[in-house]
PDB file of N, CA and C in Angstrom:
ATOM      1  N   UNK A   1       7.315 105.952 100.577  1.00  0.00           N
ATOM      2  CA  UNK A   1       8.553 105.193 100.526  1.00  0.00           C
ATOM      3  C   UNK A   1       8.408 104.025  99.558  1.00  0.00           C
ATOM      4  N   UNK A   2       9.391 104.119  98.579  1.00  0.00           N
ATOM      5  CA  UNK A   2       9.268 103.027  97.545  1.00  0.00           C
ATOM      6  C   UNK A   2       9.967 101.879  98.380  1.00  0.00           C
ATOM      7  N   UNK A   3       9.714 100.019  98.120  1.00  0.00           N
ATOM      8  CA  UNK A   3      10.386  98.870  98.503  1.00  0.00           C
ATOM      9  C   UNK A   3      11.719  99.208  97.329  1.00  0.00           C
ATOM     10  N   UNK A   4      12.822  98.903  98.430  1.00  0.00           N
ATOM     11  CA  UNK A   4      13.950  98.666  97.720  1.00  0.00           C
ATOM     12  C   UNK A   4      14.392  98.124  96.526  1.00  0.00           C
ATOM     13  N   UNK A   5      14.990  98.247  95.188  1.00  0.00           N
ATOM     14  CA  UNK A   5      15.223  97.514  93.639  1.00  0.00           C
ATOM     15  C   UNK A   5      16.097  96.248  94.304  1.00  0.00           C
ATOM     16  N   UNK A   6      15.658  95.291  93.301  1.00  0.00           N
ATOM     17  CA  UNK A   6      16.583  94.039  93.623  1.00  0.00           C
ATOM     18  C   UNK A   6      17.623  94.203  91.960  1.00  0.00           C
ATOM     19  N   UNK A   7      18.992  93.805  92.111  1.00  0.00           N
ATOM     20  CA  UNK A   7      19.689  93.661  91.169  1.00  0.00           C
ATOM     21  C   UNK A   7      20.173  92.435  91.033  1.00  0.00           C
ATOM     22  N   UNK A   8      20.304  91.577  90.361  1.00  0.00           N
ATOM     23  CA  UNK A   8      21.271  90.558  90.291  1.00  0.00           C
ATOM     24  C   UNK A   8      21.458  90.045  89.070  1.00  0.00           C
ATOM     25  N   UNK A   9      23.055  89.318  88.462  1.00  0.00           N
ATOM     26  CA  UNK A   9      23.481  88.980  87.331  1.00  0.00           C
ATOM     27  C   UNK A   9      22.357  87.532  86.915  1.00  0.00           C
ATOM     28  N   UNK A  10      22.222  87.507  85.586  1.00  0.00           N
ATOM     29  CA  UNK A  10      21.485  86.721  85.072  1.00  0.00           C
ATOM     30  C   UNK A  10      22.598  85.703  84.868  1.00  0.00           C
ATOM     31  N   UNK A  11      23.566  86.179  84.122  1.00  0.00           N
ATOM     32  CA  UNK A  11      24.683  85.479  83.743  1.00  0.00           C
ATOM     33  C   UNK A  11      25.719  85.354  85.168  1.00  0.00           C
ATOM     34  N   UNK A  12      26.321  84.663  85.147  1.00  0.00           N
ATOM     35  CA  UNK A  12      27.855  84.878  85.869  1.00  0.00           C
ATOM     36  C   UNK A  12      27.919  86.237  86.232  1.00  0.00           C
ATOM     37  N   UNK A  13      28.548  86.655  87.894  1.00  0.00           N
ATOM     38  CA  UNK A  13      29.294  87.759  87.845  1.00  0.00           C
ATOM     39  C   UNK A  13      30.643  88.306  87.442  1.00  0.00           C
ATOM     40  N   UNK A  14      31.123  86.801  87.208  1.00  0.00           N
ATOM     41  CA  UNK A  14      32.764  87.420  86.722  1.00  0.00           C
ATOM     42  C   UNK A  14      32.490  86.827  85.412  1.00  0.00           C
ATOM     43  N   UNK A  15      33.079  87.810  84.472  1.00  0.00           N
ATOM     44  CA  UNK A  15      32.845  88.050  82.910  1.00  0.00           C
ATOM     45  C   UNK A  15      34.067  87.646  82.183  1.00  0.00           C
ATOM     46  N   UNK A  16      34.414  86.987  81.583  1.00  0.00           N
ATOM     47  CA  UNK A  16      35.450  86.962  80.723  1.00  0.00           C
ATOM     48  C   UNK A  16      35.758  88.571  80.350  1.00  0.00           C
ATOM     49  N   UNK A  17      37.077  88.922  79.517  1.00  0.00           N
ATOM     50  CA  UNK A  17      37.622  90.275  78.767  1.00  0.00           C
ATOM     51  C   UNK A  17      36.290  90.096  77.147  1.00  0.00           C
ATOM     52  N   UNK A  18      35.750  91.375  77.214  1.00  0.00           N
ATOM     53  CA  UNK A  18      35.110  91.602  75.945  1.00  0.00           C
ATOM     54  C   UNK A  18      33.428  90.074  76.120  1.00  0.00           C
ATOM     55  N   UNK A  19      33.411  89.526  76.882  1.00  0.00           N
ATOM     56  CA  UNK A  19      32.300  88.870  77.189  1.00  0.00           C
ATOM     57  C   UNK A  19      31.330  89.536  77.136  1.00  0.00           C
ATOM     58  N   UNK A  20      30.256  89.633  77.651  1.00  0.00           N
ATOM     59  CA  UNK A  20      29.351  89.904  77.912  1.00  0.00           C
ATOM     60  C   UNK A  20      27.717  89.606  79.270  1.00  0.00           C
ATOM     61  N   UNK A  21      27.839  90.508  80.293  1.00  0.00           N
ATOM     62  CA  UNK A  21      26.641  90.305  81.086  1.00  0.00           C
ATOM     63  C   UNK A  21      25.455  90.260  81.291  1.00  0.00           C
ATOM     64  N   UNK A  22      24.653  89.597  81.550  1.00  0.00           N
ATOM     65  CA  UNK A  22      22.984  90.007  81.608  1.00  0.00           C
ATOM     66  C   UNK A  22      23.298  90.593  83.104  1.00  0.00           C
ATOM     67  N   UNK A  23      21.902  91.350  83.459  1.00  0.00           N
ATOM     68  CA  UNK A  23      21.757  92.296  84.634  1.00  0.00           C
ATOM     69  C   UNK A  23      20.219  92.460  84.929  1.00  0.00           C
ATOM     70  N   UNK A  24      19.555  92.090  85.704  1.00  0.00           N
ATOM     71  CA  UNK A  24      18.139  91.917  86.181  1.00  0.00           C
ATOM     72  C   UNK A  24      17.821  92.535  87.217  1.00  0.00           C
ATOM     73  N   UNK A  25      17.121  93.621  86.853  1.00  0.00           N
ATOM     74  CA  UNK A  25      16.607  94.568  88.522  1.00  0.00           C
ATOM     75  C   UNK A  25      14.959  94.424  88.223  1.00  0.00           C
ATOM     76  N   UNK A  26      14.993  94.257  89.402  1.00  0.00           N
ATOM     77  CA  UNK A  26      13.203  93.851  89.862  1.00  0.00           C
ATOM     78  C   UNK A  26      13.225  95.541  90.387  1.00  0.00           C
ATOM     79  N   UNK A  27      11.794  96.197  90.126  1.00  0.00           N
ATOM     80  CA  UNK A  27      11.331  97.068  91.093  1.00  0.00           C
ATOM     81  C   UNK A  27       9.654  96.773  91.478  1.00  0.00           C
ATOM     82  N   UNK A  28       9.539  97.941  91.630  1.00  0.00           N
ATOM     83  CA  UNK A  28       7.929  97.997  91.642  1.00  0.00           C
ATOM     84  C   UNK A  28       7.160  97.861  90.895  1.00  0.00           C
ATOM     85  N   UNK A  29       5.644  97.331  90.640  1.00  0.00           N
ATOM     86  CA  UNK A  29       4.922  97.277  89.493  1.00  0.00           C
ATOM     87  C   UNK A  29       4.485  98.240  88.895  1.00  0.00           C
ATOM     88  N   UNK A  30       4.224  99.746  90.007  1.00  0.00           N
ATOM     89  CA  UNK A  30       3.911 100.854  89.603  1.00  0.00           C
ATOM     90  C   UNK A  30       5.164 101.275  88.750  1.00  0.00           C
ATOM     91  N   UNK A  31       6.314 101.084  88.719  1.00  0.00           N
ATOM     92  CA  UNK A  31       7.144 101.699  88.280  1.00  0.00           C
ATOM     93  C   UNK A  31       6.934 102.017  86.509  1.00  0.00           C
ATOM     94  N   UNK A  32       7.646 103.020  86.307  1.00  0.00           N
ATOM     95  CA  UNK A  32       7.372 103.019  84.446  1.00  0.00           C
ATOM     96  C   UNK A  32       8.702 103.758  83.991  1.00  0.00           C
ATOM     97  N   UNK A  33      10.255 103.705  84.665  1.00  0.00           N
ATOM     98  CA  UNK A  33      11.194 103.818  84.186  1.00  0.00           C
ATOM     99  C   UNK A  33      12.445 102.908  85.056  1.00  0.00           C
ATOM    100  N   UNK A  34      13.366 101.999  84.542  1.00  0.00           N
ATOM    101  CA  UNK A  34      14.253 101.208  85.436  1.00  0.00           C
ATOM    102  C   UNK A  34      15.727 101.994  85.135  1.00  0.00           C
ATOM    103  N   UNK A  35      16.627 102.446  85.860  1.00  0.00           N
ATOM    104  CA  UNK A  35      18.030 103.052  85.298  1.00  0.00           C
ATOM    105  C   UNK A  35      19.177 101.575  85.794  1.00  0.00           C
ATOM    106  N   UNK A  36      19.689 101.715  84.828  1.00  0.00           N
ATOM    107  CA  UNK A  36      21.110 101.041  85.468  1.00  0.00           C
ATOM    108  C   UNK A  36      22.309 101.696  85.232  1.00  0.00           C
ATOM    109  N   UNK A  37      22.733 101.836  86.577  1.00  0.00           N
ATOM    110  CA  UNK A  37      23.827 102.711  86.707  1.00  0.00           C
ATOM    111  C   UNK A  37      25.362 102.023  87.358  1.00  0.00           C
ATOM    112  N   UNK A  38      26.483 102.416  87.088  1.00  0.00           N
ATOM    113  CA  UNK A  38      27.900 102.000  87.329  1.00  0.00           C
ATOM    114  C   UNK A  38      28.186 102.971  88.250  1.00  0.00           C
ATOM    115  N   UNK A  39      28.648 102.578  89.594  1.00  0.00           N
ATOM    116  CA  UNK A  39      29.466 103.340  90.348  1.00  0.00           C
ATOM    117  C   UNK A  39      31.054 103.571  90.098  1.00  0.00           C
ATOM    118  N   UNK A  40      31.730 104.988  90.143  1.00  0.00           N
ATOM    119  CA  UNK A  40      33.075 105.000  90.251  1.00  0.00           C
ATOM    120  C   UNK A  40      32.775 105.924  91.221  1.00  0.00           C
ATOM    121  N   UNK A  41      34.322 105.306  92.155  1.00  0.00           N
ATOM    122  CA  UNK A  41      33.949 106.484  92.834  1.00  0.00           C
ATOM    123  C   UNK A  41      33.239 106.143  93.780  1.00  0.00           C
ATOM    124  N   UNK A  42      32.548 107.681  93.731  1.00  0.00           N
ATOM    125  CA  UNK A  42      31.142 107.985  94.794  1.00  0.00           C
ATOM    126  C   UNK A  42      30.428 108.644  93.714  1.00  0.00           C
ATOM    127  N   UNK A  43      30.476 108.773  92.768  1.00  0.00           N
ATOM    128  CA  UNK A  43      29.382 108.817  91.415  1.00  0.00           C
ATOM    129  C   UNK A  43      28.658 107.588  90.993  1.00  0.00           C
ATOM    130  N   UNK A  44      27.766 108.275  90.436  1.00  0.00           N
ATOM    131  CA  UNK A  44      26.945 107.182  89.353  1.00  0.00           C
ATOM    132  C   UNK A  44      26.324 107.216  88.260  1.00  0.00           C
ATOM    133  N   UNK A  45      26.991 106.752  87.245  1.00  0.00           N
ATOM    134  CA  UNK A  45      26.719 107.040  85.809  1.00  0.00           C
ATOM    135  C   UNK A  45      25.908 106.287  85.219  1.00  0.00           C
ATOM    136  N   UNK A  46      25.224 106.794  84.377  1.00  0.00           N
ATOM    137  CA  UNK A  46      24.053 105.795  83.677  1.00  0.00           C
ATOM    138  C   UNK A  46      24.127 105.128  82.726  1.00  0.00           C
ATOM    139  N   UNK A  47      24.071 103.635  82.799  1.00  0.00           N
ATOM    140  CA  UNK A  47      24.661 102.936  81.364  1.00  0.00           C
ATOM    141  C   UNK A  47      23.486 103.145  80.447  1.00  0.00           C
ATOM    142  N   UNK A  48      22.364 102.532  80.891  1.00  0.00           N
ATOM    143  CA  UNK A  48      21.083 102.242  80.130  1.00  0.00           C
ATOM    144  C   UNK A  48      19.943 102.479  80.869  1.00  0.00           C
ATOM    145  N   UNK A  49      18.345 102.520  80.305  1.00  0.00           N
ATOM    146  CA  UNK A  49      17.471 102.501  80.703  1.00  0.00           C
ATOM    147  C   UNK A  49      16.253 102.207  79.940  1.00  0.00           C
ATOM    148  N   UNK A  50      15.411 101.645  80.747  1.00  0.00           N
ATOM    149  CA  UNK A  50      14.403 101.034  80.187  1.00  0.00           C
ATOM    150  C   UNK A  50      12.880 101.427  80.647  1.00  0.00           C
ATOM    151  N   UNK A  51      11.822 101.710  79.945  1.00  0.00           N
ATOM    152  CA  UNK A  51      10.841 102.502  80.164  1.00  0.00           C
ATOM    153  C   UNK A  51       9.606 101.401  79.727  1.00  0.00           C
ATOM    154  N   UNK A  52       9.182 101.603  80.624  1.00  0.00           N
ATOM    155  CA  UNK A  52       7.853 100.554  80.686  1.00  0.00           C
ATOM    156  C   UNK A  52       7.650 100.265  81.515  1.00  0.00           C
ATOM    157  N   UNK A  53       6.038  99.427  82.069  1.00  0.00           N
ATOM    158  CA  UNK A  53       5.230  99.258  83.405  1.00  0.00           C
ATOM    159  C   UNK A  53       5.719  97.547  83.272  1.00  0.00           C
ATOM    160  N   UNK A  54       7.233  97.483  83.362  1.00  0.00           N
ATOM    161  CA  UNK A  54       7.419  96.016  84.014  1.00  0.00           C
ATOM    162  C   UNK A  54       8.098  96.250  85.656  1.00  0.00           C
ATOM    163  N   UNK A  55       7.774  95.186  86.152  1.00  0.00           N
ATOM    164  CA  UNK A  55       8.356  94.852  87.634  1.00  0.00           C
ATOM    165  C   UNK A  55       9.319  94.210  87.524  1.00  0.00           C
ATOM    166  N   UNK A  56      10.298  93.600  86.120  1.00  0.00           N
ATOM    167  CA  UNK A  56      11.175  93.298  85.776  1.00  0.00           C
ATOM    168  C   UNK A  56      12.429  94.108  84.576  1.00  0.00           C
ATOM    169  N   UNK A  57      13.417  94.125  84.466  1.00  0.00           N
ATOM    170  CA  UNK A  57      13.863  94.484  83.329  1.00  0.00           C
ATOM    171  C   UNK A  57      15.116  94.232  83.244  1.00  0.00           C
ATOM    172  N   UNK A  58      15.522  93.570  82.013  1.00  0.00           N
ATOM    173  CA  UNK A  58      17.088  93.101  81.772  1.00  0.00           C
ATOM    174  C   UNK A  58      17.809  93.955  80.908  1.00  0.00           C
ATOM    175  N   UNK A  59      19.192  94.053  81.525  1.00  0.00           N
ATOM    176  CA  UNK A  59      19.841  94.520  80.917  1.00  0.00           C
ATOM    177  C   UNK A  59      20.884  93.916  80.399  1.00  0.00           C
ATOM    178  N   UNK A  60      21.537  94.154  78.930  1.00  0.00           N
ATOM    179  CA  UNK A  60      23.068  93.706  78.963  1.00  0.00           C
ATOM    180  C   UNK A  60      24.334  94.418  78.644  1.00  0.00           C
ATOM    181  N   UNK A  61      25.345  94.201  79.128  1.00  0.00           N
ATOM    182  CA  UNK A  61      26.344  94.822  79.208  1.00  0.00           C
ATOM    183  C   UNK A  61      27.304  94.510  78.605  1.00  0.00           C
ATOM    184  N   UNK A  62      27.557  94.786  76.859  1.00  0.00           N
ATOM    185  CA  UNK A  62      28.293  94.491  76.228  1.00  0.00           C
ATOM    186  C   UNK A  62      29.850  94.476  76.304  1.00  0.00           C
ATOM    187  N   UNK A  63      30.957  93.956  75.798  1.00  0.00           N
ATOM    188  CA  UNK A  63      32.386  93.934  75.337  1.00  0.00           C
ATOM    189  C   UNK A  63      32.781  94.714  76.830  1.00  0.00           C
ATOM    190  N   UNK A  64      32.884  93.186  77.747  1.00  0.00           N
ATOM    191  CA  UNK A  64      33.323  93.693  79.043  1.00  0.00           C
ATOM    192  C   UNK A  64      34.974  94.098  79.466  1.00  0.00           C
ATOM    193  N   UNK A  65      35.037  95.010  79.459  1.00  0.00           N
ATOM    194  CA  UNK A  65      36.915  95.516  79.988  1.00  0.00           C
ATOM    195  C   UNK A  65      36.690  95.991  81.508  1.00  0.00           C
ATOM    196  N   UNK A  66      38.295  96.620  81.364  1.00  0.00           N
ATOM    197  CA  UNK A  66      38.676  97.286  83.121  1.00  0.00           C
ATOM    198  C   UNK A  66      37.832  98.582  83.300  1.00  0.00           C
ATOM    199  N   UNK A  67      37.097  99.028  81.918  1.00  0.00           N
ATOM    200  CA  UNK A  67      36.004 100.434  82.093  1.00  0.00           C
ATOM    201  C   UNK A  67      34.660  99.908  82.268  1.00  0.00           C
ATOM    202  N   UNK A  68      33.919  98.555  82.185  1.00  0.00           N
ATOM    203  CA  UNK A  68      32.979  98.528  82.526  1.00  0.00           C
ATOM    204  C   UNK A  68      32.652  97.721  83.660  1.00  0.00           C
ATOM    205  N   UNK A  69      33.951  96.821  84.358  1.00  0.00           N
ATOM    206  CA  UNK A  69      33.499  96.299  85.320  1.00  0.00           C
ATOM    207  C   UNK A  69      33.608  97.193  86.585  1.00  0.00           C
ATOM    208  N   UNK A  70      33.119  96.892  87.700  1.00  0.00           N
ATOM    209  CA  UNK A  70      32.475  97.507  89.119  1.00  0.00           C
ATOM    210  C   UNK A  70      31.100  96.969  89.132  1.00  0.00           C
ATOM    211  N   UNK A  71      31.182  98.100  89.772  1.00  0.00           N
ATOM    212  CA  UNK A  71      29.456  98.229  90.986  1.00  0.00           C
ATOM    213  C   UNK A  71      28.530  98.756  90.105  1.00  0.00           C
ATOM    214  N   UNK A  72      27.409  97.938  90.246  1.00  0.00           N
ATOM    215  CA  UNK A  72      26.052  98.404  89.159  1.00  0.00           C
ATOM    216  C   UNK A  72      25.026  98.218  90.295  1.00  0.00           C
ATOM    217  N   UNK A  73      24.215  99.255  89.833  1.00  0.00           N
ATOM    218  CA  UNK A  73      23.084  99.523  91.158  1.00  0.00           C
ATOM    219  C   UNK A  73      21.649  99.604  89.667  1.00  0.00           C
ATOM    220  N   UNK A  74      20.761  99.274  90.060  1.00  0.00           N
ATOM    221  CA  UNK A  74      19.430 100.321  89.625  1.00  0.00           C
ATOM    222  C   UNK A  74      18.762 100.522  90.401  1.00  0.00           C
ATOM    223  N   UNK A  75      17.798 101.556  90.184  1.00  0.00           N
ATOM    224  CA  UNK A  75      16.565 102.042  90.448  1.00  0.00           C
ATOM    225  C   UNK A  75      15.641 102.155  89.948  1.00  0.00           C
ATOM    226  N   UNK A  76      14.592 102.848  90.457  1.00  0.00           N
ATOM    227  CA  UNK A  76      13.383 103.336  89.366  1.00  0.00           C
ATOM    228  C   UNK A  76      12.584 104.324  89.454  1.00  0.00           C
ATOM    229  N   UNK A  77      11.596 104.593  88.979  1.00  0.00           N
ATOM    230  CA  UNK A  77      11.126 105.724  89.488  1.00  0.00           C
ATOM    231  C   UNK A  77       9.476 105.856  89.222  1.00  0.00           C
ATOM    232  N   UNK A  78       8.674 105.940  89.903  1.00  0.00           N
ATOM    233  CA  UNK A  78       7.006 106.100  89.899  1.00  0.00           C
ATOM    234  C   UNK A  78       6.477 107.641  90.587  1.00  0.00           C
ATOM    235  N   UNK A  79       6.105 108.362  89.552  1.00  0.00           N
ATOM    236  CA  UNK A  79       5.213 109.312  89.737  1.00  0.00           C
ATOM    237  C   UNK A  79       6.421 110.018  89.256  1.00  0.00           C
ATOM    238  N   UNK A  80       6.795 111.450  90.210  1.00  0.00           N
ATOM    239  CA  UNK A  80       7.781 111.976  90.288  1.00  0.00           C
ATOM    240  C   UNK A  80       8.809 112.292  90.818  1.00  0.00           C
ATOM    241  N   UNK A  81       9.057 110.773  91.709  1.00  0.00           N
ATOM    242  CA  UNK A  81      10.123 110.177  92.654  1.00  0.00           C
ATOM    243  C   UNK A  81      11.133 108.904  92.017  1.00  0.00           C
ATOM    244  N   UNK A  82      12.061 108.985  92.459  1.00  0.00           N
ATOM    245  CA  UNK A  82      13.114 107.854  92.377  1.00  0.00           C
ATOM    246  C   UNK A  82      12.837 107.331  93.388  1.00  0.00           C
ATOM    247  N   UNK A  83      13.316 105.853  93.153  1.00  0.00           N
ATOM    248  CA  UNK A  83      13.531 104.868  94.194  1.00  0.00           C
ATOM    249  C   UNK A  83      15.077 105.101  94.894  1.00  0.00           C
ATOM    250  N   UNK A  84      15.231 104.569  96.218  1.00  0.00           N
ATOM    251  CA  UNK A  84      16.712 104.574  96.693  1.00  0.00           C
ATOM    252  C   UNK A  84      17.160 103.734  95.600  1.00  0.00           C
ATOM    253  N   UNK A  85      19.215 103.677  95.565  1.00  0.00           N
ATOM    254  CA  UNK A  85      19.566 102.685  94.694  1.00  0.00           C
ATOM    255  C   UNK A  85      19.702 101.399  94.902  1.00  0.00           C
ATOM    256  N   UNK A  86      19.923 100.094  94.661  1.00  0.00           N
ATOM    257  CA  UNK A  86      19.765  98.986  94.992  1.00  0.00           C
ATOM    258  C   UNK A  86      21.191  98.859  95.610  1.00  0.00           C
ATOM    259  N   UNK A  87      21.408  97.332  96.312  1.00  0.00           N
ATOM    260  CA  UNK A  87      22.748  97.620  96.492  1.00  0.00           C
ATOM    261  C   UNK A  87      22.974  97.073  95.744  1.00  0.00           C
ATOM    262  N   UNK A  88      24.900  97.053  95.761  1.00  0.00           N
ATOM    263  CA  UNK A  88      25.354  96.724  94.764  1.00  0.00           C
ATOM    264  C   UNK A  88      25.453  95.381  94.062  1.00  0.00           C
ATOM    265  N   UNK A  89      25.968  95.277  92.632  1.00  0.00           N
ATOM    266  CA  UNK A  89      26.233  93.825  92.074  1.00  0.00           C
ATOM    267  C   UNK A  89      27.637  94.276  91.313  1.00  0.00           C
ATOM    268  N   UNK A  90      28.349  93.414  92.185  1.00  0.00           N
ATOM    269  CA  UNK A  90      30.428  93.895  91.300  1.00  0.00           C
ATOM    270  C   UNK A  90      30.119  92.497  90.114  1.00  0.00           C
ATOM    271  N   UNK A  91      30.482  93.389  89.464  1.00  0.00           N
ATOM    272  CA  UNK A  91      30.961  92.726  87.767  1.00  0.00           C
ATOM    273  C   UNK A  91      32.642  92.954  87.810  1.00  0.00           C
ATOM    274  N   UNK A  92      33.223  91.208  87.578  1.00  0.00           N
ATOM    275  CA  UNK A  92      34.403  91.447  87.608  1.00  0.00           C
ATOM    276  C   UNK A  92      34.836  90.952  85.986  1.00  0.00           C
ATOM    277  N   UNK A  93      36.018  91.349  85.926  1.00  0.00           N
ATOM    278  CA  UNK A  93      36.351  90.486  84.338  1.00  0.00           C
ATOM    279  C   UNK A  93      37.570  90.179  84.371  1.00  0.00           C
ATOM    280  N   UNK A  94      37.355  88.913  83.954  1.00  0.00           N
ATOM    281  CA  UNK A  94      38.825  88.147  84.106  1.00  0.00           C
ATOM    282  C   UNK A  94      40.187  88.235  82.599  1.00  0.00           C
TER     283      UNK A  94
END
């Protein structure tokens, strides 16, 4: 059982139109891939990802509209398992 991903905005959660977010998920140290993903729905789509043995990794989320704000989760994954997803962080834009 992997410890749960932590997510949280670096920047502000509510974004100005066309602004821009930072996005910070902590996982594990073993880890060596981080996903960040957008919920619609009950899906989850993958914005970005980042590959490397950090226990940290930022993301940003460019030219924010009504298609990129919601629910952003990551995870990660060590060996040949995923982690559960984190809960959520709502990105709103004003």
């Amino acid at each position: 059982n992997f410890p749960m991903p932590l997510i949280f905005a670096r920047s502000s959660p509510v974004v100005p139109r066309h602004g821009s977010a930072k996005i910070q998920c902590r996982s594990s140290p073993e880890s060596f891939l981080t996903q960040l993903v957008i919920q619609k729905n009950s899906t989850y789509k993958e914005v970005d990802r980042k590959l490397g043995f950090w226990n940290e990794s930022e993301f940003l989320v460019d030219h924010m509209d009504t298609n990129t704000a919601g629910r952003y989760h990551c995870r990660y994954r060590r060996g040949f398992s995923w982690s559960h997803y984190s809960d959520a962080l709502e990105l709103v834009v004003t």
